[in-house]
Protein backbone atom coordinates (compact mmCIF):
# COMPACT_ATOMS: atom_id res chain seq x y z
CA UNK A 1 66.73 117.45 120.74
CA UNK A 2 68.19 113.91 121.43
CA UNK A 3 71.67 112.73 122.05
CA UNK A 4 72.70 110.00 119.40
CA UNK A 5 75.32 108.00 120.50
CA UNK A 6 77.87 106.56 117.73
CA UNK A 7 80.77 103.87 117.28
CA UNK A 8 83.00 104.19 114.52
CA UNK A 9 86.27 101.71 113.76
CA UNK A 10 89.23 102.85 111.83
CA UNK A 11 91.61 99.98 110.62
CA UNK A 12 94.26 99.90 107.58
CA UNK A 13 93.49 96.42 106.43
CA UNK A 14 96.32 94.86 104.63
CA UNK A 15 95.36 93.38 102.20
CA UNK A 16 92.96 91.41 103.32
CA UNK A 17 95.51 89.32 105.31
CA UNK A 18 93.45 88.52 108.39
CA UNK A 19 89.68 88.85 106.86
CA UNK A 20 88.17 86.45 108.69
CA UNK A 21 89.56 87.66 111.98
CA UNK A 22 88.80 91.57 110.54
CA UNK A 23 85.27 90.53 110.37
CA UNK A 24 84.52 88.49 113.17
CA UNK A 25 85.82 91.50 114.83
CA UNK A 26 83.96 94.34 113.26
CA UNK A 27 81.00 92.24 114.43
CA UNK A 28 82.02 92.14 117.32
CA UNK A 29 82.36 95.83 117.82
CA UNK A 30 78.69 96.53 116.34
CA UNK A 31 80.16 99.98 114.84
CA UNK A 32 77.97 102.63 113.00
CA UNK A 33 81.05 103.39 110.79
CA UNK A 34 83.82 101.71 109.54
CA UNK A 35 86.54 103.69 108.06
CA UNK A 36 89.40 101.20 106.23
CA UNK A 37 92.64 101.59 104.09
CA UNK A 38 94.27 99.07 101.89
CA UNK A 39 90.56 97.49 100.49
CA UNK A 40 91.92 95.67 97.48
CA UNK A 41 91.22 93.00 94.67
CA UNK A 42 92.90 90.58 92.70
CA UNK A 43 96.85 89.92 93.12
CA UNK A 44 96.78 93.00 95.41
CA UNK A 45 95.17 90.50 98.30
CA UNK A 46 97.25 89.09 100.64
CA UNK A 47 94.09 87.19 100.94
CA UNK A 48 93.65 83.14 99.91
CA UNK A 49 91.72 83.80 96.90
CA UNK A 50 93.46 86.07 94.19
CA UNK A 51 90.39 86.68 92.63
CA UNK A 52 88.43 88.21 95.33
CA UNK A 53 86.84 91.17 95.92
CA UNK A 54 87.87 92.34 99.25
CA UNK A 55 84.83 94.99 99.68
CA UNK A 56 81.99 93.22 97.97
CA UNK A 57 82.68 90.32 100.59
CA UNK A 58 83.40 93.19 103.01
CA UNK A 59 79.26 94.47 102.24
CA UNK A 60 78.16 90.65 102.53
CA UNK A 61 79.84 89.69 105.56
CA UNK A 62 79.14 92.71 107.59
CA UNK A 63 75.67 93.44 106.20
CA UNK A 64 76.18 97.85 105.89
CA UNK A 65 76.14 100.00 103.86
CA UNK A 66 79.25 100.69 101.61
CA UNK A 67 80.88 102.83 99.26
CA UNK A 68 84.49 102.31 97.92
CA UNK A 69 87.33 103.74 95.17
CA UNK A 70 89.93 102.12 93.99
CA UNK A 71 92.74 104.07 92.26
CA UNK A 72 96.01 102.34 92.20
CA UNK A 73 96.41 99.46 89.92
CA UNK A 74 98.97 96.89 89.63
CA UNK A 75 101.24 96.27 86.38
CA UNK A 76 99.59 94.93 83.44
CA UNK A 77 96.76 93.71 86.02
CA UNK A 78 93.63 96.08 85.62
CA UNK A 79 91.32 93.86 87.79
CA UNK A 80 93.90 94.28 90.55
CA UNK A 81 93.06 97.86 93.02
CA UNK A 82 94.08 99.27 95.89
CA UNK A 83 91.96 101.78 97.67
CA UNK A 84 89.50 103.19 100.61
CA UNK A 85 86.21 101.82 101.88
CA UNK A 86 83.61 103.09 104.08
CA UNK A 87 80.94 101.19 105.68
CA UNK A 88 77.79 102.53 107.65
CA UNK A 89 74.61 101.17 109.21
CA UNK A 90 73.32 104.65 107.80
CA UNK A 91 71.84 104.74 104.58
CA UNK A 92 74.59 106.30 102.21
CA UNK A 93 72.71 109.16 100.39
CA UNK A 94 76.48 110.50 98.48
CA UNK A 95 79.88 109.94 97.69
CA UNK A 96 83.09 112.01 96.46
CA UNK A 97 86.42 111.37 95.82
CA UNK A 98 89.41 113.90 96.28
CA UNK A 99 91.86 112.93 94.52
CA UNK A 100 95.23 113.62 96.11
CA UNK A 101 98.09 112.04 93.87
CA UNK A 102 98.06 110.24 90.57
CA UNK A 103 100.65 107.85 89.99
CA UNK A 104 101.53 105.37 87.37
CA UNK A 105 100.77 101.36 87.76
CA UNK A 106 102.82 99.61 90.27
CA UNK A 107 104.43 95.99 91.17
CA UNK A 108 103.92 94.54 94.08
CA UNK A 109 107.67 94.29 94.44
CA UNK A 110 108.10 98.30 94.11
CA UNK A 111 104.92 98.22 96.55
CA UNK A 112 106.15 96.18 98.89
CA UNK A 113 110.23 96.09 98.87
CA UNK A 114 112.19 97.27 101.16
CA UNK A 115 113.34 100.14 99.06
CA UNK A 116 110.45 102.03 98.94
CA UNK A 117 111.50 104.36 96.35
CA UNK A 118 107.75 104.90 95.03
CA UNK A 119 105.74 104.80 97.95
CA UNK A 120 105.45 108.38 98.59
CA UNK A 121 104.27 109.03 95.06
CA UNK A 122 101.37 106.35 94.10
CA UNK A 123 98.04 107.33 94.01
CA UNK A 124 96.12 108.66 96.89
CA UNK A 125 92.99 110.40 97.57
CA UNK A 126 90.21 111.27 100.25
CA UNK A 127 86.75 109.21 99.74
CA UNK A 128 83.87 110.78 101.20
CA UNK A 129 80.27 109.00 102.08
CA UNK A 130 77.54 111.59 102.67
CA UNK A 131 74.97 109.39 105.79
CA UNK A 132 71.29 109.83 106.41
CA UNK A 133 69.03 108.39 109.72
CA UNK A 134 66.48 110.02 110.68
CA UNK A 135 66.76 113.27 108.46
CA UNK A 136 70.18 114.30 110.60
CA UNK A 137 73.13 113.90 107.78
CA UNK A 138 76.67 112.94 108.96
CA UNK A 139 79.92 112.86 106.69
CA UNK A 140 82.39 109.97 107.21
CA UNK A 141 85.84 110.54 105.85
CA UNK A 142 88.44 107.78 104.88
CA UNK A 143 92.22 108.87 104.19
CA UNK A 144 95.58 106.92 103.43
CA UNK A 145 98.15 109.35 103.62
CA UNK A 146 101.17 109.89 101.49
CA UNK A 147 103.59 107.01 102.82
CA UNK A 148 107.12 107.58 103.85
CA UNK A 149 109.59 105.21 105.96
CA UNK A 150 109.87 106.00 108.83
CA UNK A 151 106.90 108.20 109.34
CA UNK A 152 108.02 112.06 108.76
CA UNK A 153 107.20 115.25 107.09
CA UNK A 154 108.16 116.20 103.63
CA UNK A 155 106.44 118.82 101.11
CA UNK A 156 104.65 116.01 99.60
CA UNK A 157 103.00 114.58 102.87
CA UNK A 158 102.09 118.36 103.72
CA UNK A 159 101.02 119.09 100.40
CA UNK A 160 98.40 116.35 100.73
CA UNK A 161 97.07 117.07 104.24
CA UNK A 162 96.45 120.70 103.35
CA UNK A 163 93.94 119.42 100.38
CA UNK A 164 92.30 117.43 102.95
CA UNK A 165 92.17 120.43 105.29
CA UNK A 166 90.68 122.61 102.80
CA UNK A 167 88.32 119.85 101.87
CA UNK A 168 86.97 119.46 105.33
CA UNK A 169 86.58 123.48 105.64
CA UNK A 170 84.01 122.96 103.08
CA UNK A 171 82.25 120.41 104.72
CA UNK A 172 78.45 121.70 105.94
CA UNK A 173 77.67 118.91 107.77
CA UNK A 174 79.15 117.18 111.02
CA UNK A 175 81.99 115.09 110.31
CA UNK A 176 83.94 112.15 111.43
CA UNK A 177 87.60 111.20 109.71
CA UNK A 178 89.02 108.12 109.94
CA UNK A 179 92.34 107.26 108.65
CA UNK A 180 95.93 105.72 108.52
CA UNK A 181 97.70 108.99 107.82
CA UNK A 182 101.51 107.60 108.26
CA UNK A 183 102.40 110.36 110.10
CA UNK A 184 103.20 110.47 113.51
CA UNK A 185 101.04 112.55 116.03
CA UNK A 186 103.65 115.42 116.38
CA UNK A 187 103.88 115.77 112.67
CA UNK A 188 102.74 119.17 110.51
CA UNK A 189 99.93 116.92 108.90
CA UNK A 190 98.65 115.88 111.93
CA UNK A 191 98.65 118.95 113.52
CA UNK A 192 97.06 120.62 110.69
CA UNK A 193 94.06 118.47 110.41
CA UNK A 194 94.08 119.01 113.85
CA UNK A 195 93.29 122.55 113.60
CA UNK A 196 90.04 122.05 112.10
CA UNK A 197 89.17 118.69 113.60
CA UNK A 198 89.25 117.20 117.45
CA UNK A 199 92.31 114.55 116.85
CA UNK A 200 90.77 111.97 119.25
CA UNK A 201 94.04 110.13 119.30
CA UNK A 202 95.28 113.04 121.57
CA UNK A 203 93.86 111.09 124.61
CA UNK A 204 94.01 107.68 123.31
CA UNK A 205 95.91 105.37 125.23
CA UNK A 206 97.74 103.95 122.99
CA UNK A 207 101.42 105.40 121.88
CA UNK A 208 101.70 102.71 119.11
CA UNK A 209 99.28 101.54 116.34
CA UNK A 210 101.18 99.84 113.88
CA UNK A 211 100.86 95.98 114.88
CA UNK A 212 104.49 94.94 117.03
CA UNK A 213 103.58 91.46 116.11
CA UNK A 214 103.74 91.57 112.64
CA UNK A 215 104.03 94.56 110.94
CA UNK A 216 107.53 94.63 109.27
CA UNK A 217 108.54 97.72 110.53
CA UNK A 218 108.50 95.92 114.52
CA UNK A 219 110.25 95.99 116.54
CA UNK A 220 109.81 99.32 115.98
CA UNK A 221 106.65 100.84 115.97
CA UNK A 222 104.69 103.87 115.57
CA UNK A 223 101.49 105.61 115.64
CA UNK A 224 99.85 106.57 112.75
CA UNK A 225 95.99 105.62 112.49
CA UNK A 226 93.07 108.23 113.49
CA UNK A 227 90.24 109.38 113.86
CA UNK A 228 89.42 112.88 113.67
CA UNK A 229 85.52 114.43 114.53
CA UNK A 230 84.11 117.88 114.18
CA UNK A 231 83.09 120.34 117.08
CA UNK A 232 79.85 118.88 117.18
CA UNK A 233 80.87 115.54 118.52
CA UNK A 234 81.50 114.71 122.23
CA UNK A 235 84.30 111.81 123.25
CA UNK A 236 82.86 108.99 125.17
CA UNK A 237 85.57 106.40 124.62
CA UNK A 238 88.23 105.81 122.57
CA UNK A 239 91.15 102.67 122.74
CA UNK A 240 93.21 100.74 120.79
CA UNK A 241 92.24 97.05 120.78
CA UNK A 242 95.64 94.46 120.91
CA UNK A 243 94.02 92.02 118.11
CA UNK A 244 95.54 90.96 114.87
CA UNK A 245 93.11 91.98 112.19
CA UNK A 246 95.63 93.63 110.04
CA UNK A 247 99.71 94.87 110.16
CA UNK A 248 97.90 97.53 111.84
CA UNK A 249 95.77 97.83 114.98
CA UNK A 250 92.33 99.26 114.88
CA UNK A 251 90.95 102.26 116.64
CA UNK A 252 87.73 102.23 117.91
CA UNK A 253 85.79 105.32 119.34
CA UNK A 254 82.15 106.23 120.64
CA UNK A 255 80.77 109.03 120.41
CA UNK A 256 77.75 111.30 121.27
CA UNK A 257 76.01 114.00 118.89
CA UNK A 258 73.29 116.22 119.99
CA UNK A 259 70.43 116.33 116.92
């Protein structure tokens, strides 16, 4: 038996606002995983160039392993999505979708406006990428939860969280979940994911992940990225960098696993 030691990043990516600071520091960071929300294309991207691709530059920049679904589209734009990635130095031997909420096409004003009168209901879902080294298989798990504003509890964000729950109960191998859940730590969907996986966030240091400098919630702030692991996984590390890759901050963890 052999301890394997293992980084993985979690960061909601806006849009692809900051993508060449995003990359130069995932690089940086040398992670084994790379859980991210908010992976999008076309007039989605807060990006320069409309017409990119946020993950296939995501794959060539970072050189991993990815896997990604798109599931909300914008108005009369079908070349425009919205979705989860996952990135791995592990070969990715699977992937499955959960699908959590099916919505309608969007604007980026409903999106986006201060309203918010939709953003609880677009689509959402739980993307799953099945990892092989060595023979030893690991699931990493990327989630965007159900949005509300402020961050709180309602049957719809509960609803969600307890398909992920049951999802993970399934699982058969050891599992890490990243994910910007918008729900704060003391919430019922926190806490129930929490009763099947170690919320590492629990002894983060860090009470705020949303980014105070410009998210447009700030001043106030809250926080609502994670990452979750299974039993099998010991804490090593885990912190909250202060860097503006995103609206967001990331969350950045190492880990050990005994195989």
């Amino acid at each position: 038996m052999s301890t394997l030691k293992i980084k993985v990043v979690q960061i909601n990516i806006y849009k692809g606002r900051y993508f060449k600071e995003l990359v130069k520091f995932i690089k940086s960071e040398k992670p084994d995983f790379v859980t991210m929300q908010e992976v999008t294309t076309g007039n989605f991207n807060l990006y320069d160039d409309k017409n990119a691709n946020i993950f296939e530059m995501l794959v060539s920049e970072l050189g991993m392993f990815g896997v990604y679904n798109g599931d909300l589209k914008l108005k009369g734009q079908n070349s425009s999505i919205f979705g989860n990635a996952i990135f791995s130095k592990w070969k990715i031997i699977d992937k499955n979708v959960l699908v959590l909420k099916k919505f309608r096409p969007v604007t980026n004003l409903e999106l986006d406006g201060i309203s918010g009168e939709i953003r609880e209901k677009i689509d959402r879902h739980l993307l799953c990428a099945t990892t092989e080294f060595m023979g030893n298989k690991i699931d990493i798990l990327c989630w965007h939860g159900a949005w509300t504003a402020p961050p709180q509890d309602t049957n719809e964000t509960f609803r969600q969280a307890t398909m992920v729950y049951e999802y993970l109960k399934k699982l058969k191998n050891p599992f890490i979940l990243g994910g910007d859940l918008n729900a704060v730590i003391q919430s019922k969907t926190v806490s129930l994911i929490g009763t099947i996986a170690n919320n590492l966030m629990l002894v983060a240091n860090a009470k705020v992940t949303t980014n105070l400098k410009v998210h447009k919630i700030a001043p106030l702030g809250f926080l609502i990225d994670y990452i979750f692991s299974s039993e099998e996984f010991k804490l090593k590390l885990i912190n909250v960098p202060g860097v503006t890759v995103s609206d967001h901050l990331p969350v950045v963890a190492e880990l050990e696993i005994d195989l």
